[in-house]
PDB file of N, CA and C in Angstrom:
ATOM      1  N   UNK A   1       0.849  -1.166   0.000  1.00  0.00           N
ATOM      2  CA  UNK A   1       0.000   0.000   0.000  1.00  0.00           C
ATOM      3  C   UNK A   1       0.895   1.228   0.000  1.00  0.00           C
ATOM      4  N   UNK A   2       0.737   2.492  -0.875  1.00  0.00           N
ATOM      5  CA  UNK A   2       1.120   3.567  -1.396  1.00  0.00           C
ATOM      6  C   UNK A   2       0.663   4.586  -0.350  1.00  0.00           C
ATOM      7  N   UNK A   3       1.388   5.033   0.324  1.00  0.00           N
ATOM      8  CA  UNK A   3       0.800   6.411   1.623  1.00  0.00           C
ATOM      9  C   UNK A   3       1.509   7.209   0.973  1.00  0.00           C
ATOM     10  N   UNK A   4       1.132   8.406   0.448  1.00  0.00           N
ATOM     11  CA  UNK A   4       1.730   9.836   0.240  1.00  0.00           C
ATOM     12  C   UNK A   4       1.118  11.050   0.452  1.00  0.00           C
ATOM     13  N   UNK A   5       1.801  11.256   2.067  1.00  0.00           N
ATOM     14  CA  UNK A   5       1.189  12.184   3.060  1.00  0.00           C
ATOM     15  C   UNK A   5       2.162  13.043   3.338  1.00  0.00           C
ATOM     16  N   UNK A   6       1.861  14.680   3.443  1.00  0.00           N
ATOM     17  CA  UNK A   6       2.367  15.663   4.557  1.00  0.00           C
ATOM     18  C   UNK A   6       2.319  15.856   5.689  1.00  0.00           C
ATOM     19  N   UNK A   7       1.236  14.839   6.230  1.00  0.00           N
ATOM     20  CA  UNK A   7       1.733  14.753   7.462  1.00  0.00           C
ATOM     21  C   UNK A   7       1.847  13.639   8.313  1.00  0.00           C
ATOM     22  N   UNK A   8       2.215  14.093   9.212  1.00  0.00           N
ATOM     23  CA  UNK A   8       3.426  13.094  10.491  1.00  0.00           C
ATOM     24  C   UNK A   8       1.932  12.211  10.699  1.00  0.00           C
ATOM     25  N   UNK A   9       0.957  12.437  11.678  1.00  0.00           N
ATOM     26  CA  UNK A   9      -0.147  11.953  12.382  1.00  0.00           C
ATOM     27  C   UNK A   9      -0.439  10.917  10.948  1.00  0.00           C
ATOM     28  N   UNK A  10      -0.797  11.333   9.593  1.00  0.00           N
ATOM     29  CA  UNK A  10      -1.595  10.128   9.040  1.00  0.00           C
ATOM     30  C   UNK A  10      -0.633   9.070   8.703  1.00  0.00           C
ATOM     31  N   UNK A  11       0.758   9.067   8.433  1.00  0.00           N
ATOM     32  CA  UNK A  11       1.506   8.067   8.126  1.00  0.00           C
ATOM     33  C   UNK A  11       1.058   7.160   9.553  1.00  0.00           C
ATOM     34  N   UNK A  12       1.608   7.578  10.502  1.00  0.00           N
ATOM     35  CA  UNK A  12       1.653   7.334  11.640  1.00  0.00           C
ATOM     36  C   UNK A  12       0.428   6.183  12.022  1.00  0.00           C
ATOM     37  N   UNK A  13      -0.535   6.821  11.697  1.00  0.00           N
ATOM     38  CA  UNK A  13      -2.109   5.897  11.398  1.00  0.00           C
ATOM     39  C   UNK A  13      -2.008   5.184  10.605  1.00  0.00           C
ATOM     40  N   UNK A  14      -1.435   5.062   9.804  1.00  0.00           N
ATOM     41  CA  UNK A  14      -1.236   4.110   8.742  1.00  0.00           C
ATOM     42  C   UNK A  14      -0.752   2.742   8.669  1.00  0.00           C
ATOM     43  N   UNK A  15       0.195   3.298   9.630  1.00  0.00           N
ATOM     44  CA  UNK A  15       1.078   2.188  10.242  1.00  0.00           C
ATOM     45  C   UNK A  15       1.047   1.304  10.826  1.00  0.00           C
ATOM     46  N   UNK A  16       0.204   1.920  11.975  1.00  0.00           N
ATOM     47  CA  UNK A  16      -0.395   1.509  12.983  1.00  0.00           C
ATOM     48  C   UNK A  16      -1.546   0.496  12.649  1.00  0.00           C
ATOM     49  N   UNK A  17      -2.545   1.274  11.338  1.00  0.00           N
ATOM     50  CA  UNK A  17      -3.294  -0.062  11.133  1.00  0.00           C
ATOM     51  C   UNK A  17      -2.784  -1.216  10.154  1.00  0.00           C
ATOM     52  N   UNK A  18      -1.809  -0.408   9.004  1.00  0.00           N
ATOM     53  CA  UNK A  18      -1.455  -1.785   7.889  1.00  0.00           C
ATOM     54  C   UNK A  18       0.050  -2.176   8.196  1.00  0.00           C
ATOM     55  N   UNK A  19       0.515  -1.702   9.475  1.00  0.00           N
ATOM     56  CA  UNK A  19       2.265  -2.229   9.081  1.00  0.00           C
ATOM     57  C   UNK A  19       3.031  -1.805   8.443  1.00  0.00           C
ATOM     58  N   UNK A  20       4.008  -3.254   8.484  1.00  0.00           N
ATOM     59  CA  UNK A  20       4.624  -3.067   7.396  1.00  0.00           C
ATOM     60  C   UNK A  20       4.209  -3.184   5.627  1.00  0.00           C
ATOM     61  N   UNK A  21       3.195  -3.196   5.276  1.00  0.00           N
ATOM     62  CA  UNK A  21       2.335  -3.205   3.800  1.00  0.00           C
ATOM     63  C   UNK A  21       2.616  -1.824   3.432  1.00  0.00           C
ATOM     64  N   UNK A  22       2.737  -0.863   4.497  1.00  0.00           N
ATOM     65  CA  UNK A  22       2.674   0.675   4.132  1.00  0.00           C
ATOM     66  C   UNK A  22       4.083   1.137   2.898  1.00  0.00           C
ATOM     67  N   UNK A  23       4.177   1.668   2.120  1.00  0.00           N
ATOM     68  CA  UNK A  23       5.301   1.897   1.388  1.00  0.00           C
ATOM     69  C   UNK A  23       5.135   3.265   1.040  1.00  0.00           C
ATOM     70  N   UNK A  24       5.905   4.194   1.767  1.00  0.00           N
ATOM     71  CA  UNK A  24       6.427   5.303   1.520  1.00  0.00           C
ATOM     72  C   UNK A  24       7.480   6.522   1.306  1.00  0.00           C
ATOM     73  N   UNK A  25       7.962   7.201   0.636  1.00  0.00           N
ATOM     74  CA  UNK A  25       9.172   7.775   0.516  1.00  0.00           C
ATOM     75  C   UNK A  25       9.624   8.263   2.486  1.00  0.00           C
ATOM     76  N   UNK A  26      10.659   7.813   2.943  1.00  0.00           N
ATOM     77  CA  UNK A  26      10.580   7.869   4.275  1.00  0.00           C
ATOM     78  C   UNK A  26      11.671   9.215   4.165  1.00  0.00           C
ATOM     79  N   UNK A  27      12.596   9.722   3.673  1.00  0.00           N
ATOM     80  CA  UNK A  27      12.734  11.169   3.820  1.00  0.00           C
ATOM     81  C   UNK A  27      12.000  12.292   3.614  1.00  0.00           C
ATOM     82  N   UNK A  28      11.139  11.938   2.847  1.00  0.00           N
ATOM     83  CA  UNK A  28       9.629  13.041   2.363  1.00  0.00           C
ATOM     84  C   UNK A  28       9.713  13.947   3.935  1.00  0.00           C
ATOM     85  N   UNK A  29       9.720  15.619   3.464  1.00  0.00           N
ATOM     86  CA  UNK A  29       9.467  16.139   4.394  1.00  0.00           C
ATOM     87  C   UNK A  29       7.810  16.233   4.668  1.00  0.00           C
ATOM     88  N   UNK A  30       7.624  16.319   6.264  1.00  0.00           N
ATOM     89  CA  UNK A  30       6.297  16.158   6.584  1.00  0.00           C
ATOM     90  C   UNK A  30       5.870  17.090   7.958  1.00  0.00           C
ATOM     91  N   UNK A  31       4.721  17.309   8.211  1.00  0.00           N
ATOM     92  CA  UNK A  31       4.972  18.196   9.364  1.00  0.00           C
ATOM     93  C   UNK A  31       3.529  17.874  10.117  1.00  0.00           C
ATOM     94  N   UNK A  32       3.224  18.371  11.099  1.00  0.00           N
ATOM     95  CA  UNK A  32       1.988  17.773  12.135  1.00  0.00           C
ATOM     96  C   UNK A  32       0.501  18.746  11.379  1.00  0.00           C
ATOM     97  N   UNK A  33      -0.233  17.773  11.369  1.00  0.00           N
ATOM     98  CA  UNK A  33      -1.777  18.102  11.033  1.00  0.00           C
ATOM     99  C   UNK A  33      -1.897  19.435  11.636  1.00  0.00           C
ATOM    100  N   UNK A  34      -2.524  20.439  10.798  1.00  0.00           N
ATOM    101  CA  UNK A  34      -2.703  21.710  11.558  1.00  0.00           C
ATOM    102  C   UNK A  34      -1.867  22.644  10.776  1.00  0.00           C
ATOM    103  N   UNK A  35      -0.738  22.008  10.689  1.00  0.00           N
ATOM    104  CA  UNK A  35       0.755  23.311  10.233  1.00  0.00           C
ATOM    105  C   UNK A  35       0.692  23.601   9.010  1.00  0.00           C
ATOM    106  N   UNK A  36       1.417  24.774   8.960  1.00  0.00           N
ATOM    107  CA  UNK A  36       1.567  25.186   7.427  1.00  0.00           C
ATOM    108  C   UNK A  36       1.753  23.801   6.560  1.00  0.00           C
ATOM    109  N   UNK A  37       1.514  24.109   5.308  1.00  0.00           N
ATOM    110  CA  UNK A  37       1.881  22.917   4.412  1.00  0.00           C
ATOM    111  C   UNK A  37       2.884  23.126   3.896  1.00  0.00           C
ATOM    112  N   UNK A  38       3.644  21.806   3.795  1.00  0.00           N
ATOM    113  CA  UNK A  38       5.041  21.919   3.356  1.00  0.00           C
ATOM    114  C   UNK A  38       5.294  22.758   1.931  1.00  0.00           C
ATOM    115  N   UNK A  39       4.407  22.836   1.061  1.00  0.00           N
ATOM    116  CA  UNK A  39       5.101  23.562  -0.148  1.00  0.00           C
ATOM    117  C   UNK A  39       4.645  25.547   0.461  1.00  0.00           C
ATOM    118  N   UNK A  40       4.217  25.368   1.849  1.00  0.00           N
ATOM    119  CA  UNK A  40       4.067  27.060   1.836  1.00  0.00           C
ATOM    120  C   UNK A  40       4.864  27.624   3.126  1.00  0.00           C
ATOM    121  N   UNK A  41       5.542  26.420   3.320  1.00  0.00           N
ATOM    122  CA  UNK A  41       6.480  26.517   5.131  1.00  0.00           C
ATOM    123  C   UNK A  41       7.900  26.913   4.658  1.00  0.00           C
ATOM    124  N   UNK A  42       8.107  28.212   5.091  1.00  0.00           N
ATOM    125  CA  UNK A  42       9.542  28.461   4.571  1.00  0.00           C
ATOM    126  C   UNK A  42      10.782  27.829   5.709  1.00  0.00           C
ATOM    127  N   UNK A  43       9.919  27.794   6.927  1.00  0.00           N
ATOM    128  CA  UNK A  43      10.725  27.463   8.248  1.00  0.00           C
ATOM    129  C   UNK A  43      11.019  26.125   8.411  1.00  0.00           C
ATOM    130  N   UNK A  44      11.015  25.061   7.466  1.00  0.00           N
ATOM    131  CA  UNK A  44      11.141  23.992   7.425  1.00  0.00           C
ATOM    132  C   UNK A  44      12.622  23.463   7.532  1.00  0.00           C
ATOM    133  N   UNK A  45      13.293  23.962   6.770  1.00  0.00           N
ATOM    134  CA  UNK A  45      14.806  23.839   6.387  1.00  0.00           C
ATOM    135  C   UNK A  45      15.282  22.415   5.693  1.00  0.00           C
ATOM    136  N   UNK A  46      14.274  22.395   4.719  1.00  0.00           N
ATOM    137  CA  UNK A  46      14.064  21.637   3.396  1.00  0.00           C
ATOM    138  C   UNK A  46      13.950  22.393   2.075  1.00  0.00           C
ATOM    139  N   UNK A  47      14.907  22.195   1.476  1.00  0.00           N
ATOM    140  CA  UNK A  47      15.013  23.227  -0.089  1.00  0.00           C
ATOM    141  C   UNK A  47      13.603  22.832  -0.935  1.00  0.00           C
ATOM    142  N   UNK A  48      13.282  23.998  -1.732  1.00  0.00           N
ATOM    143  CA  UNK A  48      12.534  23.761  -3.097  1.00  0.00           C
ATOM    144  C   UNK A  48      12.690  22.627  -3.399  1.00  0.00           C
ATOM    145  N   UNK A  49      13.554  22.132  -3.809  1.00  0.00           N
ATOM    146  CA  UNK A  49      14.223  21.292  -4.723  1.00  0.00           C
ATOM    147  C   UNK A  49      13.869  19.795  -3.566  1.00  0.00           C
ATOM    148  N   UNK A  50      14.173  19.792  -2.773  1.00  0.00           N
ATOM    149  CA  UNK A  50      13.702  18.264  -1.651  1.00  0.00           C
ATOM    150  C   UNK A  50      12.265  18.651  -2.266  1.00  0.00           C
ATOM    151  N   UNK A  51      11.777  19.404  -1.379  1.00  0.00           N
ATOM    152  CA  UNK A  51      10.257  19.502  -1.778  1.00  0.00           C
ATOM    153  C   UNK A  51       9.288  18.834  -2.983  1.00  0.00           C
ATOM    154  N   UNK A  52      10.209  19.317  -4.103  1.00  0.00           N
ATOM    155  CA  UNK A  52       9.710  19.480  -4.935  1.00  0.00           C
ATOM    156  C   UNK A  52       9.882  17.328  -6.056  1.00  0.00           C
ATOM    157  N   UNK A  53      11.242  17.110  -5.297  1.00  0.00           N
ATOM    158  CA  UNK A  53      11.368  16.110  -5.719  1.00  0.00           C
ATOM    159  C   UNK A  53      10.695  14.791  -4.677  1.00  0.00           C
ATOM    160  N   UNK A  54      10.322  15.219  -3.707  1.00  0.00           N
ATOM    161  CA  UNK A  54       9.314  14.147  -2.986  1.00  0.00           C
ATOM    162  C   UNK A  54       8.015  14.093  -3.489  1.00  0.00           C
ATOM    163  N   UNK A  55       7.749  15.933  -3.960  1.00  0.00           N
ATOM    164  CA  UNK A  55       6.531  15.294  -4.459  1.00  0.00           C
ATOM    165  C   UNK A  55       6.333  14.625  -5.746  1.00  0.00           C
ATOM    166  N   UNK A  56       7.588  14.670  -6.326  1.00  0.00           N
ATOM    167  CA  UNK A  56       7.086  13.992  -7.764  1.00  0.00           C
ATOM    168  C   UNK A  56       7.215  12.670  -7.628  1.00  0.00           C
ATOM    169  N   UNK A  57       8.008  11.843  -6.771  1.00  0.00           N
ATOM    170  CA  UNK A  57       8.337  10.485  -6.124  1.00  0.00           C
ATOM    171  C   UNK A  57       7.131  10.455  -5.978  1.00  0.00           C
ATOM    172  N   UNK A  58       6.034  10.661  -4.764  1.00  0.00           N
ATOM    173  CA  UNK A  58       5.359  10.330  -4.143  1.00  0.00           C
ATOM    174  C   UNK A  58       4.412  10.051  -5.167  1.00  0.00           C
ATOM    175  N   UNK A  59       4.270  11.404  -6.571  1.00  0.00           N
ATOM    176  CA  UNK A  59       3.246  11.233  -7.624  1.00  0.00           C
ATOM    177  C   UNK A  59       3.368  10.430  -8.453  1.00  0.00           C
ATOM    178  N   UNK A  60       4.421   9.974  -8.828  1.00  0.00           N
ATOM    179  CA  UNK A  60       4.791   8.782  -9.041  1.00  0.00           C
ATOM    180  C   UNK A  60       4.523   7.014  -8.806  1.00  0.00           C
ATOM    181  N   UNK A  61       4.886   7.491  -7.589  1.00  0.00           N
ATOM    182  CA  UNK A  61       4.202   5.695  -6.836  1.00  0.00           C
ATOM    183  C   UNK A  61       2.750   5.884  -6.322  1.00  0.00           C
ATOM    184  N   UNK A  62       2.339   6.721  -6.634  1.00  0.00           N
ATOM    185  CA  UNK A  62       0.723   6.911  -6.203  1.00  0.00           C
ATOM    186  C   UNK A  62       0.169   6.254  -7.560  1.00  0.00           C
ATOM    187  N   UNK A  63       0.788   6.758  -8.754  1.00  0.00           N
ATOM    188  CA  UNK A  63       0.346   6.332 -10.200  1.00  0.00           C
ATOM    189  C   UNK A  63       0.806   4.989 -10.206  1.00  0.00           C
ATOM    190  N   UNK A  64       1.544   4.218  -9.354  1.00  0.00           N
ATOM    191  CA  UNK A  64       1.691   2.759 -10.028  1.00  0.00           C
ATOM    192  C   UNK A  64       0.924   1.934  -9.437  1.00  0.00           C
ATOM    193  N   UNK A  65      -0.012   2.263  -8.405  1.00  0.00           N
ATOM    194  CA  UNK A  65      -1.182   1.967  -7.413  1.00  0.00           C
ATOM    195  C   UNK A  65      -2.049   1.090  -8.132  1.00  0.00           C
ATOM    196  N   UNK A  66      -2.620  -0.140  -8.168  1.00  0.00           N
ATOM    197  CA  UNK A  66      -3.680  -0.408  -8.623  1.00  0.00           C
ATOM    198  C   UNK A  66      -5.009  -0.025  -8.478  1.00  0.00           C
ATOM    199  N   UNK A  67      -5.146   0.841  -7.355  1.00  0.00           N
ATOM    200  CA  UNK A  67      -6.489   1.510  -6.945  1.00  0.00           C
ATOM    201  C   UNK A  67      -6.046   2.970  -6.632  1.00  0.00           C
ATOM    202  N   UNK A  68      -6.219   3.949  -6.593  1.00  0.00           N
ATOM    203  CA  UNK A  68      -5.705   5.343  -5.938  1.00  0.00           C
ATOM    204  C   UNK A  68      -7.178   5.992  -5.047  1.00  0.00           C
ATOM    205  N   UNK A  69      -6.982   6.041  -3.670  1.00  0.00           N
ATOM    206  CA  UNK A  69      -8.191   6.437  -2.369  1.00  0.00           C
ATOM    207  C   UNK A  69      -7.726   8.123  -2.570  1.00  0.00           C
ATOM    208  N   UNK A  70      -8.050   8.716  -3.225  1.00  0.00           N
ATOM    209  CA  UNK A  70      -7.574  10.712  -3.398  1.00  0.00           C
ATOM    210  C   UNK A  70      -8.203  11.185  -2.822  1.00  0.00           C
ATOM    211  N   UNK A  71      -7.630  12.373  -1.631  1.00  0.00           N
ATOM    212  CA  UNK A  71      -8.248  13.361  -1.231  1.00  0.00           C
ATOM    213  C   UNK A  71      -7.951  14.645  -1.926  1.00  0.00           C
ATOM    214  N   UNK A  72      -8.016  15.874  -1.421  1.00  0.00           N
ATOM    215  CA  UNK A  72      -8.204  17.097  -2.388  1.00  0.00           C
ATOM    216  C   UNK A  72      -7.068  17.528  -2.840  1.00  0.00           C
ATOM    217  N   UNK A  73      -5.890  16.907  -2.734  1.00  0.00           N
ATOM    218  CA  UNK A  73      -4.354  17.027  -2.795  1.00  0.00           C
ATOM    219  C   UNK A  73      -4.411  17.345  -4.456  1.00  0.00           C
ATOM    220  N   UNK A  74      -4.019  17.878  -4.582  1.00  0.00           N
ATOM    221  CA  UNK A  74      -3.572  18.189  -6.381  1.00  0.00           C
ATOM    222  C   UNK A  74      -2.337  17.091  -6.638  1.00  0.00           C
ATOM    223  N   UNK A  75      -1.205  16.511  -5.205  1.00  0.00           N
ATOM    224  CA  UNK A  75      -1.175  15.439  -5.754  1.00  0.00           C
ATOM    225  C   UNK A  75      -1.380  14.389  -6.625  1.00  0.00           C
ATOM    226  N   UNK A  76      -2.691  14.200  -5.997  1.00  0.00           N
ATOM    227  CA  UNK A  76      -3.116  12.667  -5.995  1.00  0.00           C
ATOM    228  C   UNK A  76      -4.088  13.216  -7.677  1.00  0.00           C
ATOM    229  N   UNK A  77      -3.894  14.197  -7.712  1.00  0.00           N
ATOM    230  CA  UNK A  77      -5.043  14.771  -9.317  1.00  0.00           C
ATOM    231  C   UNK A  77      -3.699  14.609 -10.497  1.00  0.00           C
ATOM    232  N   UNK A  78      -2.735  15.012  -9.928  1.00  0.00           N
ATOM    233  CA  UNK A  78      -1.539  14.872 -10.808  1.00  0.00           C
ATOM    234  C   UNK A  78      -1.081  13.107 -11.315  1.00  0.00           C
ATOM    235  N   UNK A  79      -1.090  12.817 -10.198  1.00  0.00           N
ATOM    236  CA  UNK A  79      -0.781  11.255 -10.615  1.00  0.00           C
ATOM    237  C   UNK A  79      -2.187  10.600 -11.343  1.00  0.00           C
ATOM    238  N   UNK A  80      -3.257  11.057 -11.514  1.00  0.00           N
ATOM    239  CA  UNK A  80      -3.810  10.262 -12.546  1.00  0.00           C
ATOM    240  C   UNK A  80      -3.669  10.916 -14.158  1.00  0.00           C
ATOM    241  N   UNK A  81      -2.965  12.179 -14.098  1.00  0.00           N
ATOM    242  CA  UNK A  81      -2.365  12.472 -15.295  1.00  0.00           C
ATOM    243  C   UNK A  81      -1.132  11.481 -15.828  1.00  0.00           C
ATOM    244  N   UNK A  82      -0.181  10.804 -14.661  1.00  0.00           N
ATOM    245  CA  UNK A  82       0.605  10.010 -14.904  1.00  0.00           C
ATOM    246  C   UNK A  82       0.301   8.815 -15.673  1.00  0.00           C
ATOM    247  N   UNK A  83      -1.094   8.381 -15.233  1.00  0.00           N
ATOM    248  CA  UNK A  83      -1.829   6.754 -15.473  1.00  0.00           C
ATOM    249  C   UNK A  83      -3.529   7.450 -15.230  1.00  0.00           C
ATOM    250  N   UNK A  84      -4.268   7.903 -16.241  1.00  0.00           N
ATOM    251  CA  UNK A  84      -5.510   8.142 -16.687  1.00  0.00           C
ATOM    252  C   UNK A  84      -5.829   6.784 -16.200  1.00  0.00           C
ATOM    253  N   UNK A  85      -5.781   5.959 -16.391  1.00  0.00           N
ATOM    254  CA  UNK A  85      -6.750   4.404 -16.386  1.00  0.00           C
ATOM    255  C   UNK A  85      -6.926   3.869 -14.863  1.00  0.00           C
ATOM    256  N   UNK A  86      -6.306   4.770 -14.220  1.00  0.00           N
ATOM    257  CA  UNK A  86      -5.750   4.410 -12.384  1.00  0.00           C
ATOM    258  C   UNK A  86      -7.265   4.401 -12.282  1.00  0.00           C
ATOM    259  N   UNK A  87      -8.066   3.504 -11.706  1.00  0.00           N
ATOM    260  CA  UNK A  87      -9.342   3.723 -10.944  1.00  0.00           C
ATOM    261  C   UNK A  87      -8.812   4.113  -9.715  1.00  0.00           C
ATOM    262  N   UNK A  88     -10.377   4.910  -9.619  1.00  0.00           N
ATOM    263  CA  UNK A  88     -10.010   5.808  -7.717  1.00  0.00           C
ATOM    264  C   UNK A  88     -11.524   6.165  -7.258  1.00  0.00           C
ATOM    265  N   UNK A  89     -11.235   6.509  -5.609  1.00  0.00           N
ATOM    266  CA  UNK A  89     -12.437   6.932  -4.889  1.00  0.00           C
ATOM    267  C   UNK A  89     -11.729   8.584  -4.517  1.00  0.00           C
ATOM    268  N   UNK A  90     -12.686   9.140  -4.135  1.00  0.00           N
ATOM    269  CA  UNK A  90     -12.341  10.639  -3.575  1.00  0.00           C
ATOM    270  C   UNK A  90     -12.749  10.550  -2.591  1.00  0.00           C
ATOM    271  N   UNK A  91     -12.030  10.772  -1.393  1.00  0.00           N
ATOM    272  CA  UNK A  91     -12.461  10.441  -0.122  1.00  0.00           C
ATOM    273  C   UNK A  91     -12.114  12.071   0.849  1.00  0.00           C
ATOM    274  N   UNK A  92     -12.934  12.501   1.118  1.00  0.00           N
ATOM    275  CA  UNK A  92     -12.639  13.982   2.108  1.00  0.00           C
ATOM    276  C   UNK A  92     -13.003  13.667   3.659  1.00  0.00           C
ATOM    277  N   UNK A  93     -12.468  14.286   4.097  1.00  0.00           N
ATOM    278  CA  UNK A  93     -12.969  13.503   6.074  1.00  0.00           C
ATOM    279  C   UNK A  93     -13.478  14.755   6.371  1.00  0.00           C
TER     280      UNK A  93
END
């Protein structure tokens, strides 16, 4: 299973319920539910460039997913530009 999250708390949940099944970029910068988001946090002390290359990793293995669960992330909208044929649910909490 494909987790590609900004933040700390949902990996964390993730884990907790699927284990080790979870597969995610584990340097990906990430920060606690609530906080700025990483592409608008200058105080992070993670370059553009990290940033920018986790998220294309992450959009990446989100597209090789046999199912993709998307929330409102432009992410997860990007990676079905990767693989159009990806079936998916849109899920908002």
């Amino acid at each position: 299973m494909a987790v590609a999250t900004g933040e700390i708390e949902c990996l964390a949940f993730m884990r907790r319920e699927f284990g080790d099944r979870v597969l995610c970029v584990e340097d990906a910068p990430r920060v606690h539910a609530g906080a700025t988001a990483i592409h608008f946090d200058r105080t992070l002390g993670v370059s553009n460039y990290a940033k920018g290359k986790s998220a294309l990793v992450d959009c990446l293995l989100l597209a090789a997913t046999h199912y993709l669960v998307k929330g409102r992330s432009n992410l997860s909208d990007a990676s079905l530009a990767f693989n159009p044929q990806l079936p998916y649910s849109f899920c908002v909490r």
